[in-house]
N, C-alpha and C. Protein backbone atom coordinates (compact mmCIF):
# COMPACT_ATOMS: atom_id res chain seq x y z
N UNK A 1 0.86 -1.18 0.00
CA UNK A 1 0.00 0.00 0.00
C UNK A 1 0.90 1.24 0.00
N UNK A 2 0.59 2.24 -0.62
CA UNK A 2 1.48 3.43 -0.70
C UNK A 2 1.39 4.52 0.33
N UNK A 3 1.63 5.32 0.40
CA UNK A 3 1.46 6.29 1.36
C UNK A 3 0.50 7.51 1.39
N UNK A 4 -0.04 7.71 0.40
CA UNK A 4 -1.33 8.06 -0.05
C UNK A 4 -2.26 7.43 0.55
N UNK A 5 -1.96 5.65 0.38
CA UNK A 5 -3.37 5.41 0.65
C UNK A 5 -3.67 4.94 2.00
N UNK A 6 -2.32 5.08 2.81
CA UNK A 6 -2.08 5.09 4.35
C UNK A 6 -2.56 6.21 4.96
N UNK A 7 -2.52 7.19 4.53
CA UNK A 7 -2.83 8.61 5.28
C UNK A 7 -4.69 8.75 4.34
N UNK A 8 -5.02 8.18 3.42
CA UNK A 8 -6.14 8.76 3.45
C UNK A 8 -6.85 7.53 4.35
N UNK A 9 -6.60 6.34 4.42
CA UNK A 9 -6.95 5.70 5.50
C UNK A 9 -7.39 6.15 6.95
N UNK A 10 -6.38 6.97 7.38
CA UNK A 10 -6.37 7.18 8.55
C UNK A 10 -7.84 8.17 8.92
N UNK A 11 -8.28 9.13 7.97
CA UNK A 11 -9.15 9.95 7.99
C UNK A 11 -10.34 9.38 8.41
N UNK A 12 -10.54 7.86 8.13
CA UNK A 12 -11.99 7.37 8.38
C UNK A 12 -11.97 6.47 9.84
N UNK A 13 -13.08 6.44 10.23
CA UNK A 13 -12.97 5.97 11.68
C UNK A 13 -13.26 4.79 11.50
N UNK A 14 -12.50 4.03 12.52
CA UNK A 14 -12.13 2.33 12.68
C UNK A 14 -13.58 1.76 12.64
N UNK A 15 -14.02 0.69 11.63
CA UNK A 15 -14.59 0.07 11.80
C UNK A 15 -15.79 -0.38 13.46
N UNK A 16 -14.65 -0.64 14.37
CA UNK A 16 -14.77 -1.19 15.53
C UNK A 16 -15.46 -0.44 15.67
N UNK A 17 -15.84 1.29 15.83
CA UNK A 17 -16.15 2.27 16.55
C UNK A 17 -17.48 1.90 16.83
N UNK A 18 -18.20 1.76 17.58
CA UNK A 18 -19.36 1.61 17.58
C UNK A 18 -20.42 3.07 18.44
N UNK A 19 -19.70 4.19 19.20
CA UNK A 19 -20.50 5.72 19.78
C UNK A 19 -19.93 6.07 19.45
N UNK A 20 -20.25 7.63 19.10
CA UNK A 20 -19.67 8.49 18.72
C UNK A 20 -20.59 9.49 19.79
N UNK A 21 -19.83 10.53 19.92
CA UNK A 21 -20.20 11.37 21.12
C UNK A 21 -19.90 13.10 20.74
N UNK A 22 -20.95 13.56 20.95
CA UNK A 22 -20.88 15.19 20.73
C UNK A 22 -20.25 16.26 21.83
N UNK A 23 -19.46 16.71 21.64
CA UNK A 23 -19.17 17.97 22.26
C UNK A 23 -19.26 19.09 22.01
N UNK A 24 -19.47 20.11 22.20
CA UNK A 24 -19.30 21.54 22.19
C UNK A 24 -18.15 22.50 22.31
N UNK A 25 -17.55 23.09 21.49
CA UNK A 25 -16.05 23.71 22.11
C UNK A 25 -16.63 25.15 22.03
N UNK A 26 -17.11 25.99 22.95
CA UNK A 26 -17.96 27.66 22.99
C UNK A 26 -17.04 28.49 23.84
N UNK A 27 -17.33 29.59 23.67
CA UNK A 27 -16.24 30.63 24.46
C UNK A 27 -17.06 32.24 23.01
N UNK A 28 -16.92 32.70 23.92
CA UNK A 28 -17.02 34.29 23.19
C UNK A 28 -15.89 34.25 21.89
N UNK A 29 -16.48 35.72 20.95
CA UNK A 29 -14.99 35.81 19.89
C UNK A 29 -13.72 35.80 20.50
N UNK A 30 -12.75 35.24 19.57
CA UNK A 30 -11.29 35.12 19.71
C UNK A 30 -10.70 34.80 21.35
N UNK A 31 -11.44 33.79 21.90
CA UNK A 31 -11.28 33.20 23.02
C UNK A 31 -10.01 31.66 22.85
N UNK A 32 -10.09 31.56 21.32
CA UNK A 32 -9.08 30.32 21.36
C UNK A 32 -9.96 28.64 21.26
N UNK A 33 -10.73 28.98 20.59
CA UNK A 33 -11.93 27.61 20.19
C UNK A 33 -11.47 26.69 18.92
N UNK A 34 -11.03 27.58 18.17
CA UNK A 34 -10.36 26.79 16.58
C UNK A 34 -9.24 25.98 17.01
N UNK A 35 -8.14 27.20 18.05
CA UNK A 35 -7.01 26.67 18.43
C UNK A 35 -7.51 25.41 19.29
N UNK A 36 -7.91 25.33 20.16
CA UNK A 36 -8.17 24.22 21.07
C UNK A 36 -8.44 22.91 19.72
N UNK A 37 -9.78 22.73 19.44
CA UNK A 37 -10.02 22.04 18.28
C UNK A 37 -8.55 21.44 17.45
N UNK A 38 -7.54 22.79 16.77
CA UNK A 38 -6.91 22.42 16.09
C UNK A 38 -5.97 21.31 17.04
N UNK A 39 -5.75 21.82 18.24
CA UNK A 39 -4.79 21.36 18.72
C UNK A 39 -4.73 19.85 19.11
N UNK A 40 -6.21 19.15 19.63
CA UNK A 40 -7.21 18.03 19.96
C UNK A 40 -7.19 17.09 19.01
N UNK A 41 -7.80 17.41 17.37
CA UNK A 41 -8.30 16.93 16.52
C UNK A 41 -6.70 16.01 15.74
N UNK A 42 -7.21 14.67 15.75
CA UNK A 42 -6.36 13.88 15.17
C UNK A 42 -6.78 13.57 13.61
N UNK A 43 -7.28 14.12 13.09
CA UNK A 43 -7.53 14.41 11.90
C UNK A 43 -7.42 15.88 11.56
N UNK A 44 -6.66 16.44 10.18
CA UNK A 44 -6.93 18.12 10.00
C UNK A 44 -8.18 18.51 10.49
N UNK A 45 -8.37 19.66 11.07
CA UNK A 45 -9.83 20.01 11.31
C UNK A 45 -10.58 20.55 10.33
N UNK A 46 -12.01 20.53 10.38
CA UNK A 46 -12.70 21.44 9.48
C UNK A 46 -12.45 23.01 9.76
N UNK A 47 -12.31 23.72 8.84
CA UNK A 47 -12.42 25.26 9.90
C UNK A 47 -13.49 25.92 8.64
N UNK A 48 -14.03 26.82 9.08
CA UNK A 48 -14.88 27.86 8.47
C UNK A 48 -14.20 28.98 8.42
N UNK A 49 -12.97 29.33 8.45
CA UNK A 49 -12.47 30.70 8.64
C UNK A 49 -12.84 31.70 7.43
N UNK A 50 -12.84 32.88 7.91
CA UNK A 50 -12.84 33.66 7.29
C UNK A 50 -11.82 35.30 7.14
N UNK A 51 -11.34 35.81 6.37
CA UNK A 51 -10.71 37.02 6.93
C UNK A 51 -11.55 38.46 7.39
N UNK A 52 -10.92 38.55 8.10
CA UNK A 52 -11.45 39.95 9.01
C UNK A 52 -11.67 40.95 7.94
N UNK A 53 -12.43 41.47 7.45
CA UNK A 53 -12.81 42.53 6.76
C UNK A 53 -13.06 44.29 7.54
N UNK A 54 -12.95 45.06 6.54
CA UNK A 54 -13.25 46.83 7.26
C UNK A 54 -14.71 46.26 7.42
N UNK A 55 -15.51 45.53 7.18
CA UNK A 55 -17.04 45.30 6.86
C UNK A 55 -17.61 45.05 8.18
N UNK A 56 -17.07 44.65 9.26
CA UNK A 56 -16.85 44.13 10.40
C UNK A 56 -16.49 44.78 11.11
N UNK A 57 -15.79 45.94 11.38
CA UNK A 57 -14.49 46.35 12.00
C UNK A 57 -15.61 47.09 12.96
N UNK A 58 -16.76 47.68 12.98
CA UNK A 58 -17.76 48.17 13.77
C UNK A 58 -18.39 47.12 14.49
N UNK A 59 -18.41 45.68 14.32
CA UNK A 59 -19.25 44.76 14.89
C UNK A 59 -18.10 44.45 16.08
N UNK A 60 -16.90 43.73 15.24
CA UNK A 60 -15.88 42.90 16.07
C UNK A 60 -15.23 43.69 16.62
N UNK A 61 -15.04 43.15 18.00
CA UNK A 61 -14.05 44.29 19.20
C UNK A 61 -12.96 43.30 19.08
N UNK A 62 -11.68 44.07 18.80
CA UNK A 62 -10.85 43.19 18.66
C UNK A 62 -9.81 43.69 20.07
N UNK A 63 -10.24 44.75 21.16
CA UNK A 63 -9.62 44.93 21.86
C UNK A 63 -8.81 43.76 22.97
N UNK A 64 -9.08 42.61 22.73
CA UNK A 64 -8.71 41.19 23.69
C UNK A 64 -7.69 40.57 22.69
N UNK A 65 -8.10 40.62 21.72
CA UNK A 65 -7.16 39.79 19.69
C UNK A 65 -6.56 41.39 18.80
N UNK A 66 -5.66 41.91 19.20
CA UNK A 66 -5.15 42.98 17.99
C UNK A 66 -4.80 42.23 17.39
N UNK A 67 -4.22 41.19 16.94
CA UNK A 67 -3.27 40.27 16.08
C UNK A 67 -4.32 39.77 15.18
N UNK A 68 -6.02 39.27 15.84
CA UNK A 68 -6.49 38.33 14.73
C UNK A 68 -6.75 38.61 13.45
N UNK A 69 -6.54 37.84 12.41
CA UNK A 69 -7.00 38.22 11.08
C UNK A 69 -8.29 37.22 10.50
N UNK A 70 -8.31 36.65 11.10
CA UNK A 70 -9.87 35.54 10.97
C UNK A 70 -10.43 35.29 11.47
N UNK A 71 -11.48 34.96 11.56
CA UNK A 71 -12.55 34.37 11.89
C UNK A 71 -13.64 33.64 11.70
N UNK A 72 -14.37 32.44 12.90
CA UNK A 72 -14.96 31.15 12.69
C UNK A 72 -16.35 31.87 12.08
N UNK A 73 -16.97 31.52 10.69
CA UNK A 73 -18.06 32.03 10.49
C UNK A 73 -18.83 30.95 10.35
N UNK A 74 -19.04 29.67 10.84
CA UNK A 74 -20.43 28.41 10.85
C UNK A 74 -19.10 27.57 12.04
N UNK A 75 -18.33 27.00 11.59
CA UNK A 75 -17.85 25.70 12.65
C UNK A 75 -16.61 25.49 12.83
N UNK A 76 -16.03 24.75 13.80
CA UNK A 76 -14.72 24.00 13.58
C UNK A 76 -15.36 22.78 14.17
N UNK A 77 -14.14 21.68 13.38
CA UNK A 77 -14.80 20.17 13.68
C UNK A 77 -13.82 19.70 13.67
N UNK A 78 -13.66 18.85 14.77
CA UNK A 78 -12.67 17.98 15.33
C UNK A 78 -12.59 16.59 15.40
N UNK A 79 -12.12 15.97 15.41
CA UNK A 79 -12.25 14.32 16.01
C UNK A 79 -10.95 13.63 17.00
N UNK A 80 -11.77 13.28 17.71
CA UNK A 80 -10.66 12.26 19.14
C UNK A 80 -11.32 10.80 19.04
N UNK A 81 -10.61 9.76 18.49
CA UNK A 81 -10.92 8.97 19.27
C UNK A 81 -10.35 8.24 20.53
N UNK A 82 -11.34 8.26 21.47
CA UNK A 82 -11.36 7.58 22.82
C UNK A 82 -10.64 6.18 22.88
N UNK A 83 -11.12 5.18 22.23
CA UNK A 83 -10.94 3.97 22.52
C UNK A 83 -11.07 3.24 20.86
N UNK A 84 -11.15 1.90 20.91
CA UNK A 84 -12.00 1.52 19.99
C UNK A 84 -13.29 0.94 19.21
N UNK A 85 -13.70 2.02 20.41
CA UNK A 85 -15.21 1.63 20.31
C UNK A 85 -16.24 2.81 20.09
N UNK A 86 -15.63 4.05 21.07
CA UNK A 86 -15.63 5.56 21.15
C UNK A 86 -14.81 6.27 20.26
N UNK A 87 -15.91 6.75 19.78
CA UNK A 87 -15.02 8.51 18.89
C UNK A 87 -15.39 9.51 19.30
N UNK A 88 -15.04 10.96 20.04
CA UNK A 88 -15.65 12.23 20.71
C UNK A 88 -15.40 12.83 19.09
N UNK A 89 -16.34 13.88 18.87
CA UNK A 89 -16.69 14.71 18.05
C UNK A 89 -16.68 16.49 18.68
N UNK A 90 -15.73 17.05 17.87
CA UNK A 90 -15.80 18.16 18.94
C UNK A 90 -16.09 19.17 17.79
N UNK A 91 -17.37 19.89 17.94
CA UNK A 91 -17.83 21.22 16.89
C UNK A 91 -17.55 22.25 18.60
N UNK A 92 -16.67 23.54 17.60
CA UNK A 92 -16.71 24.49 17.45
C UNK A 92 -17.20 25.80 17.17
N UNK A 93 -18.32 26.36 17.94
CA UNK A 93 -18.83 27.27 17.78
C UNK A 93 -18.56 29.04 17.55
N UNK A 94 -19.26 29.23 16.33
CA UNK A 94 -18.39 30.79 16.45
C UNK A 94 -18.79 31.69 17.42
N UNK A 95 -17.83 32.45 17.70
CA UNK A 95 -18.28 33.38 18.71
C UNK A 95 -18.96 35.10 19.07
N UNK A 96 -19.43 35.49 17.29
CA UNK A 96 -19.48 36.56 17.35
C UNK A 96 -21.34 36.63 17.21
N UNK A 97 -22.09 37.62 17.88
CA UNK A 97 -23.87 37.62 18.50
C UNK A 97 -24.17 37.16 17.22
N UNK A 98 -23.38 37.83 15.77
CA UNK A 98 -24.39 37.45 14.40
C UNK A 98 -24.55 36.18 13.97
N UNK A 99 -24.14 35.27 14.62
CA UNK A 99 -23.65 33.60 14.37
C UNK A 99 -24.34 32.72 14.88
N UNK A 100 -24.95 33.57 15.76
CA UNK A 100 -25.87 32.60 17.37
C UNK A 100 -26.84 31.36 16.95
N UNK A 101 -26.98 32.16 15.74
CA UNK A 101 -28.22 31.18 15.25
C UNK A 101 -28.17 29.80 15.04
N UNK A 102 -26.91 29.84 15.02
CA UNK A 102 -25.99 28.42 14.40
C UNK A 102 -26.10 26.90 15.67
N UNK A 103 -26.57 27.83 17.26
CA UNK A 103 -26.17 27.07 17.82
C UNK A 103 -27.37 26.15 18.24
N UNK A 104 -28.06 26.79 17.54
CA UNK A 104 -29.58 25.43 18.02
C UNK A 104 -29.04 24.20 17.27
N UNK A 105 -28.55 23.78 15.80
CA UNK A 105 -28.73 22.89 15.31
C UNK A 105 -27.43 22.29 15.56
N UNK A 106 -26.33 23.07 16.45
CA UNK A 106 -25.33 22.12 17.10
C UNK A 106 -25.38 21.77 18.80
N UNK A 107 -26.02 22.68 19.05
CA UNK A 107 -26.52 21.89 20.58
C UNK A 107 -27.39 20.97 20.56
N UNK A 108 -28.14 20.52 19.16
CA UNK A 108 -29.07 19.35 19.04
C UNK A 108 -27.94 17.85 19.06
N UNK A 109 -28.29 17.16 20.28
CA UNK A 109 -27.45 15.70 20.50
C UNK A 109 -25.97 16.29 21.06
N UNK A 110 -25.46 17.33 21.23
CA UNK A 110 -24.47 17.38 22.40
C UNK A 110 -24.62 17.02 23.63
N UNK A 111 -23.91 16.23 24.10
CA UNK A 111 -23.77 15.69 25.60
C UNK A 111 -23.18 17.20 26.35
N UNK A 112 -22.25 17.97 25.85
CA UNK A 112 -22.03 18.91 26.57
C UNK A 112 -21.33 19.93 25.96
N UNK A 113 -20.55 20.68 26.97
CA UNK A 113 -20.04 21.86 26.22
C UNK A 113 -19.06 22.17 26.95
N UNK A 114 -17.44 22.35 26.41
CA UNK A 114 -16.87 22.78 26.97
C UNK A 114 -16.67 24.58 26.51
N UNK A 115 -16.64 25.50 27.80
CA UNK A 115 -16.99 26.83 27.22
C UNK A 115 -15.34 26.96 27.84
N UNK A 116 -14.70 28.32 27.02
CA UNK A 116 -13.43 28.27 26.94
C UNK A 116 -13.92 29.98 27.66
N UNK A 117 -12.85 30.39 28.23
CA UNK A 117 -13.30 31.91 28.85
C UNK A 117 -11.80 32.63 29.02
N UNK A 118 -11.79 34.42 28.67
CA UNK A 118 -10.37 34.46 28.56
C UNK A 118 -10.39 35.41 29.66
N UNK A 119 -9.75 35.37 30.84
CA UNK A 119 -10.26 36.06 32.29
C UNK A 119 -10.43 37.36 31.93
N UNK A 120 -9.50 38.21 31.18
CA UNK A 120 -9.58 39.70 30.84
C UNK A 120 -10.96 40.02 30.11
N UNK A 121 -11.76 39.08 29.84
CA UNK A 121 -12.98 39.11 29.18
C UNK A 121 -14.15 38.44 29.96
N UNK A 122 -14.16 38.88 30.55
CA UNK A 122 -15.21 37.93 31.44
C UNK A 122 -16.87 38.37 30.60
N UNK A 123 -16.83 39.65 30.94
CA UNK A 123 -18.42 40.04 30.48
C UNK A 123 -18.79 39.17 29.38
N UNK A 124 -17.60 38.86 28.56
CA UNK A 124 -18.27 38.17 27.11
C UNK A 124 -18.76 37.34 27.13
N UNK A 125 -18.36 36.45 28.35
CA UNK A 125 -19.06 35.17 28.41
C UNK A 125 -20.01 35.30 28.77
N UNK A 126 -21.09 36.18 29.40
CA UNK A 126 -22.59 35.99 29.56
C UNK A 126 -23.32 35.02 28.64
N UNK A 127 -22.99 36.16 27.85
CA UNK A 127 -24.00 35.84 26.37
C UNK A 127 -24.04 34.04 25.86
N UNK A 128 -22.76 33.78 26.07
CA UNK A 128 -22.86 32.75 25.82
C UNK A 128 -23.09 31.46 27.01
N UNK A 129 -22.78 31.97 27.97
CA UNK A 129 -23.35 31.12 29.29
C UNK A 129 -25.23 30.59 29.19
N UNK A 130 -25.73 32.27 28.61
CA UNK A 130 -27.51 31.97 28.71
C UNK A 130 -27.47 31.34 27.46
N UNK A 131 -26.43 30.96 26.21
CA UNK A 131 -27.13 30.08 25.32
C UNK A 131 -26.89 28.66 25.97
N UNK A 132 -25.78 28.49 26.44
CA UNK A 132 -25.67 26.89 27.08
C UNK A 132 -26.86 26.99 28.17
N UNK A 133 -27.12 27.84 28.62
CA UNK A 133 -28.06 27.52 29.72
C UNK A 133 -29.89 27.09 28.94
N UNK A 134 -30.09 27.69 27.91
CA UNK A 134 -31.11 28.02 26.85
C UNK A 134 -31.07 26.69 26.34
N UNK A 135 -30.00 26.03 25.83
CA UNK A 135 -30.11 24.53 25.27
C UNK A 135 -29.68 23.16 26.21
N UNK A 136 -29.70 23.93 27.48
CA UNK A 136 -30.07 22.34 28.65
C UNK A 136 -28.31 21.87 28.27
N UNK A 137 -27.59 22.41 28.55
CA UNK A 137 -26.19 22.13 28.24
C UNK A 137 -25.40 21.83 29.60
N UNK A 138 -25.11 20.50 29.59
CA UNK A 138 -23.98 20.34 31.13
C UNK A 138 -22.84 21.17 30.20
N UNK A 139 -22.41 22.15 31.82
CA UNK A 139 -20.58 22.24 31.10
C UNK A 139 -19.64 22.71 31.80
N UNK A 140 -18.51 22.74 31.15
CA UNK A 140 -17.43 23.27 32.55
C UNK A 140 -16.35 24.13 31.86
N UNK A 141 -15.69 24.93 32.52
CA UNK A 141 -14.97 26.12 32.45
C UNK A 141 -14.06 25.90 32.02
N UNK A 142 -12.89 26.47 30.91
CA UNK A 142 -11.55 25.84 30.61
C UNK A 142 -11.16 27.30 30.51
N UNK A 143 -10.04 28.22 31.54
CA UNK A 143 -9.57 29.51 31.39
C UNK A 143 -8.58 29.41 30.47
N UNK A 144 -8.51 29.62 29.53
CA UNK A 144 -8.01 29.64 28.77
C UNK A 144 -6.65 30.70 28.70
N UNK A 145 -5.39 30.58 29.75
CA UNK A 145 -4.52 31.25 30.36
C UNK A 145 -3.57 31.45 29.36
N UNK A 146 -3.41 32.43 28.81
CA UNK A 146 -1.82 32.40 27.88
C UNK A 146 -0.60 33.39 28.67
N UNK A 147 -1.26 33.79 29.76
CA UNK A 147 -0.40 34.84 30.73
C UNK A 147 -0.18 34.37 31.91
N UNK A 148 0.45 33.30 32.49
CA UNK A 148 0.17 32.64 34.01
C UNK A 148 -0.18 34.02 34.62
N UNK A 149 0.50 35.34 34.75
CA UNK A 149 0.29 36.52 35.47
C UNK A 149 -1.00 37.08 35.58
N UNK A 150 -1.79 36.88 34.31
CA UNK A 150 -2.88 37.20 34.48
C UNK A 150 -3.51 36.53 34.76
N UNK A 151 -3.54 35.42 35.95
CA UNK A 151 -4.61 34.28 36.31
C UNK A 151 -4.93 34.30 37.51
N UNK A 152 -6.41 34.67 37.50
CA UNK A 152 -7.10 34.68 38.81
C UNK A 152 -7.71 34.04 39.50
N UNK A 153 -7.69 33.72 40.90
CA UNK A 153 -8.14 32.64 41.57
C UNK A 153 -9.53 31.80 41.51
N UNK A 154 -9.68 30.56 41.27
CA UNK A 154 -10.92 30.13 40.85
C UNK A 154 -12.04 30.60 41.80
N UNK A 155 -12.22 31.16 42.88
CA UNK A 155 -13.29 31.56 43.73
C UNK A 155 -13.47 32.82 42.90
N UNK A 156 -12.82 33.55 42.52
CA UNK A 156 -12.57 35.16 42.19
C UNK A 156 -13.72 34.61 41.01
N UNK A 157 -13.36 33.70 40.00
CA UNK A 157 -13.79 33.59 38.95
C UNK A 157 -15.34 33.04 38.76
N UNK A 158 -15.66 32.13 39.67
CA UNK A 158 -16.57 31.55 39.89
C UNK A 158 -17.51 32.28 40.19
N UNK A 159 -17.32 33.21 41.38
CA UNK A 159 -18.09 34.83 41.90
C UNK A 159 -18.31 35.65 40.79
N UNK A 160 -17.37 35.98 40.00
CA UNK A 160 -17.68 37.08 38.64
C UNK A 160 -18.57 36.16 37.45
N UNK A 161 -18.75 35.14 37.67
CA UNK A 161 -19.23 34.08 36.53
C UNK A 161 -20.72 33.71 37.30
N UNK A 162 -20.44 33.45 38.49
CA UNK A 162 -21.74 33.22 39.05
C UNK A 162 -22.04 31.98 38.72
N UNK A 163 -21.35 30.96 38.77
CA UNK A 163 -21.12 29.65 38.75
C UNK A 163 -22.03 28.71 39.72
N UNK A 164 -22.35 27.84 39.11
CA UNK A 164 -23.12 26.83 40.44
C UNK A 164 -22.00 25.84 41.05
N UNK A 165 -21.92 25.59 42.36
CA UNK A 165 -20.92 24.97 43.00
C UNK A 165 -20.17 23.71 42.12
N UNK A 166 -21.20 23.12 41.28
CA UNK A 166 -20.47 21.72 40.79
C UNK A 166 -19.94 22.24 39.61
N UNK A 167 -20.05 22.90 39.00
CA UNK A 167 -19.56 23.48 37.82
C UNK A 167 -18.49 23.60 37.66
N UNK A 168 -17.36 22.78 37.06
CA UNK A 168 -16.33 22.66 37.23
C UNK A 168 -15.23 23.80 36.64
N UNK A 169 -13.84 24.02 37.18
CA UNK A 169 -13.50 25.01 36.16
C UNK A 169 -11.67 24.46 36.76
N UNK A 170 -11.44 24.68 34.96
CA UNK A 170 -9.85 24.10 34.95
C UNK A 170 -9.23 25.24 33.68
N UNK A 171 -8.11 25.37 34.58
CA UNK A 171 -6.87 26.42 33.63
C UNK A 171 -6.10 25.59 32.43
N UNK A 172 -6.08 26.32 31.35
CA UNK A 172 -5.75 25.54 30.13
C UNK A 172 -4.88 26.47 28.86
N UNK A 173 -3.97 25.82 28.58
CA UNK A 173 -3.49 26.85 27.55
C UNK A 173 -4.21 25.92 26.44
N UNK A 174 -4.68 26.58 25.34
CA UNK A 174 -5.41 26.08 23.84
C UNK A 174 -4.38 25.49 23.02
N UNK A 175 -3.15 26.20 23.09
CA UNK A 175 -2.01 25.96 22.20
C UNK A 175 -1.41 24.60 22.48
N UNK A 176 -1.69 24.30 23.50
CA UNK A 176 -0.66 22.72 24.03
C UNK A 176 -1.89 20.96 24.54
N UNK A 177 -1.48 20.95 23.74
CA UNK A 177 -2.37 19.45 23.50
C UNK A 177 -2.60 18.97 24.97
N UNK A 178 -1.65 19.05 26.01
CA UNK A 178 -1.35 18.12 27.19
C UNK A 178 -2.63 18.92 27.98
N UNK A 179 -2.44 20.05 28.02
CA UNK A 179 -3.69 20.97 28.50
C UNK A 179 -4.61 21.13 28.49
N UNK A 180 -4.89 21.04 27.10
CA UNK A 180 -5.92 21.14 26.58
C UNK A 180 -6.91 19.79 26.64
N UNK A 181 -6.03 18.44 26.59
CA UNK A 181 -7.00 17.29 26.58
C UNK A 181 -7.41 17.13 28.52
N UNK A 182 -6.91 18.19 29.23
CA UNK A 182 -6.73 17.49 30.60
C UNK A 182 -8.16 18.92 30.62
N UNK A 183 -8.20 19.80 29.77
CA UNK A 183 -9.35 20.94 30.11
C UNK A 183 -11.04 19.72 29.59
N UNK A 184 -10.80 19.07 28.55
CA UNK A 184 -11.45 18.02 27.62
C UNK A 184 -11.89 16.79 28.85
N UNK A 185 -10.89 16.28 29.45
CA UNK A 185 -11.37 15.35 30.58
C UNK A 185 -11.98 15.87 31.91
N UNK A 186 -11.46 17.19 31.91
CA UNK A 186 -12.51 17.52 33.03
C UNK A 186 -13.99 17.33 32.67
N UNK A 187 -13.91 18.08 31.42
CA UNK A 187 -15.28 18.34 31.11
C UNK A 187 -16.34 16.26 31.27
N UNK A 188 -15.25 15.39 30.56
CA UNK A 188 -16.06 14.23 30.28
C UNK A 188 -15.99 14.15 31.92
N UNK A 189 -15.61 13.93 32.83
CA UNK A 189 -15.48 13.32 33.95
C UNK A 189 -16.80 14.00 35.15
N UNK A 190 -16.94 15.56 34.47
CA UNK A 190 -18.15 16.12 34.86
C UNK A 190 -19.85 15.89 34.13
N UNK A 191 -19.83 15.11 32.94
CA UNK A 191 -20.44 14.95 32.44
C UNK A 191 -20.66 13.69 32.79
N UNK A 192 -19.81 12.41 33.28
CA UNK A 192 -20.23 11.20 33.53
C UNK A 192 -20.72 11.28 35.30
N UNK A 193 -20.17 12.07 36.12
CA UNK A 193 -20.55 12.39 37.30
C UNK A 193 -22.09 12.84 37.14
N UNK A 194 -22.40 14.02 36.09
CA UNK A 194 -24.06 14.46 36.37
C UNK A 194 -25.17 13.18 35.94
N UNK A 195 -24.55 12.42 34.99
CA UNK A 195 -25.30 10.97 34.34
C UNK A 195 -25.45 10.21 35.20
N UNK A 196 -24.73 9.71 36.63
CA UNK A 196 -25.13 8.74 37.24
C UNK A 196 -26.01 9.15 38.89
């Protein structure tokens, strides 16, 4: 077999698999949702990107992202598999109010949601807290830290978030796989805790 047909192999999921399982990756704009995804996904990811246009430049606050030049306009899509029996599915939600609409027909069959939050931005996450709350969504917190300096104590955060006690919340850089899958197992480990 050649190597072509080794690597397009790999793209399709093992036979064996028998669940496949939905997640949610949410967080306000330019919170680090693609990155997480990219970083997770053992297959290239899907991305929807788009470039930042003057067309925009009144909608999108880029005061948290001076650097970004794109943005998620429908999804990012990921794949992990678990075992060989389990595959997690991780969509990516965009994060800007004109997009919202998108999220009824991906919170349909999610088990949960991991919401990504960037502490210097807290307010942003409302908006998206009352849509997970709006579609019956278990989920848990992943701070998404790229400044250890700027990281504030989980009570601090929980109080400004207004968190319910079980609601879990874990510090995570997006960029580093090790992190990021340990922000990913919190979330499953809180999701198999509310199931039983």
């Amino acid at each position: 077999m050649d190597s072509n047909a080794a690597s397009a192999d790999s793209i399709y999921v093992p036979d064996a698999v028998q669940t496949a399982a939905k997640i949610l990756v949410v967080g306000h704009f330019a919170v680090g949702k693609t990155t997480l995804i990219g970083t997770l996904s053992e297959i290239a990811p899907l991305r929807t990107e788009e470039k930042m246009t003057q067309a925009a430049a009144h909608v999108d606050d880029l005061r948290g992202a001076p650097d970004k030049k794109t943005t998620t306009v429908a999804l990012d899509f990921g794949r992990l598999t678990l075992s060989d029996e389990l595959v997690l599915y991780l969509f990516g939600t965009p994060g800007q109010q004109r997009f919202m609409q998108l999220w009824e027909d991906m919170a349909r069959g999610a088990l949960g949601a991991l919401l990504l939050v960037d502490p210097s931005r807290l307010a942003e996450t409302f908006p998206v807290i009352d849509l997970i709350e709006k579609y019956g969504l278990e989920f848990a917190i992943a701070v998404n830290s790229f400044d250890a300096r700027s990281r504030y104590a989980e009570e601090e955060l929980r109080e400004a978030l207004d968190l319910l006690p079980h609601t879990p919340v874990v510090y995570c850089d997006a960029r580093d796989q090790h992190s990021s899958a340990q922000a990913l197992i919190t979330l499953i480990q809180h999701l198999l805790a509310r199931a039983s």
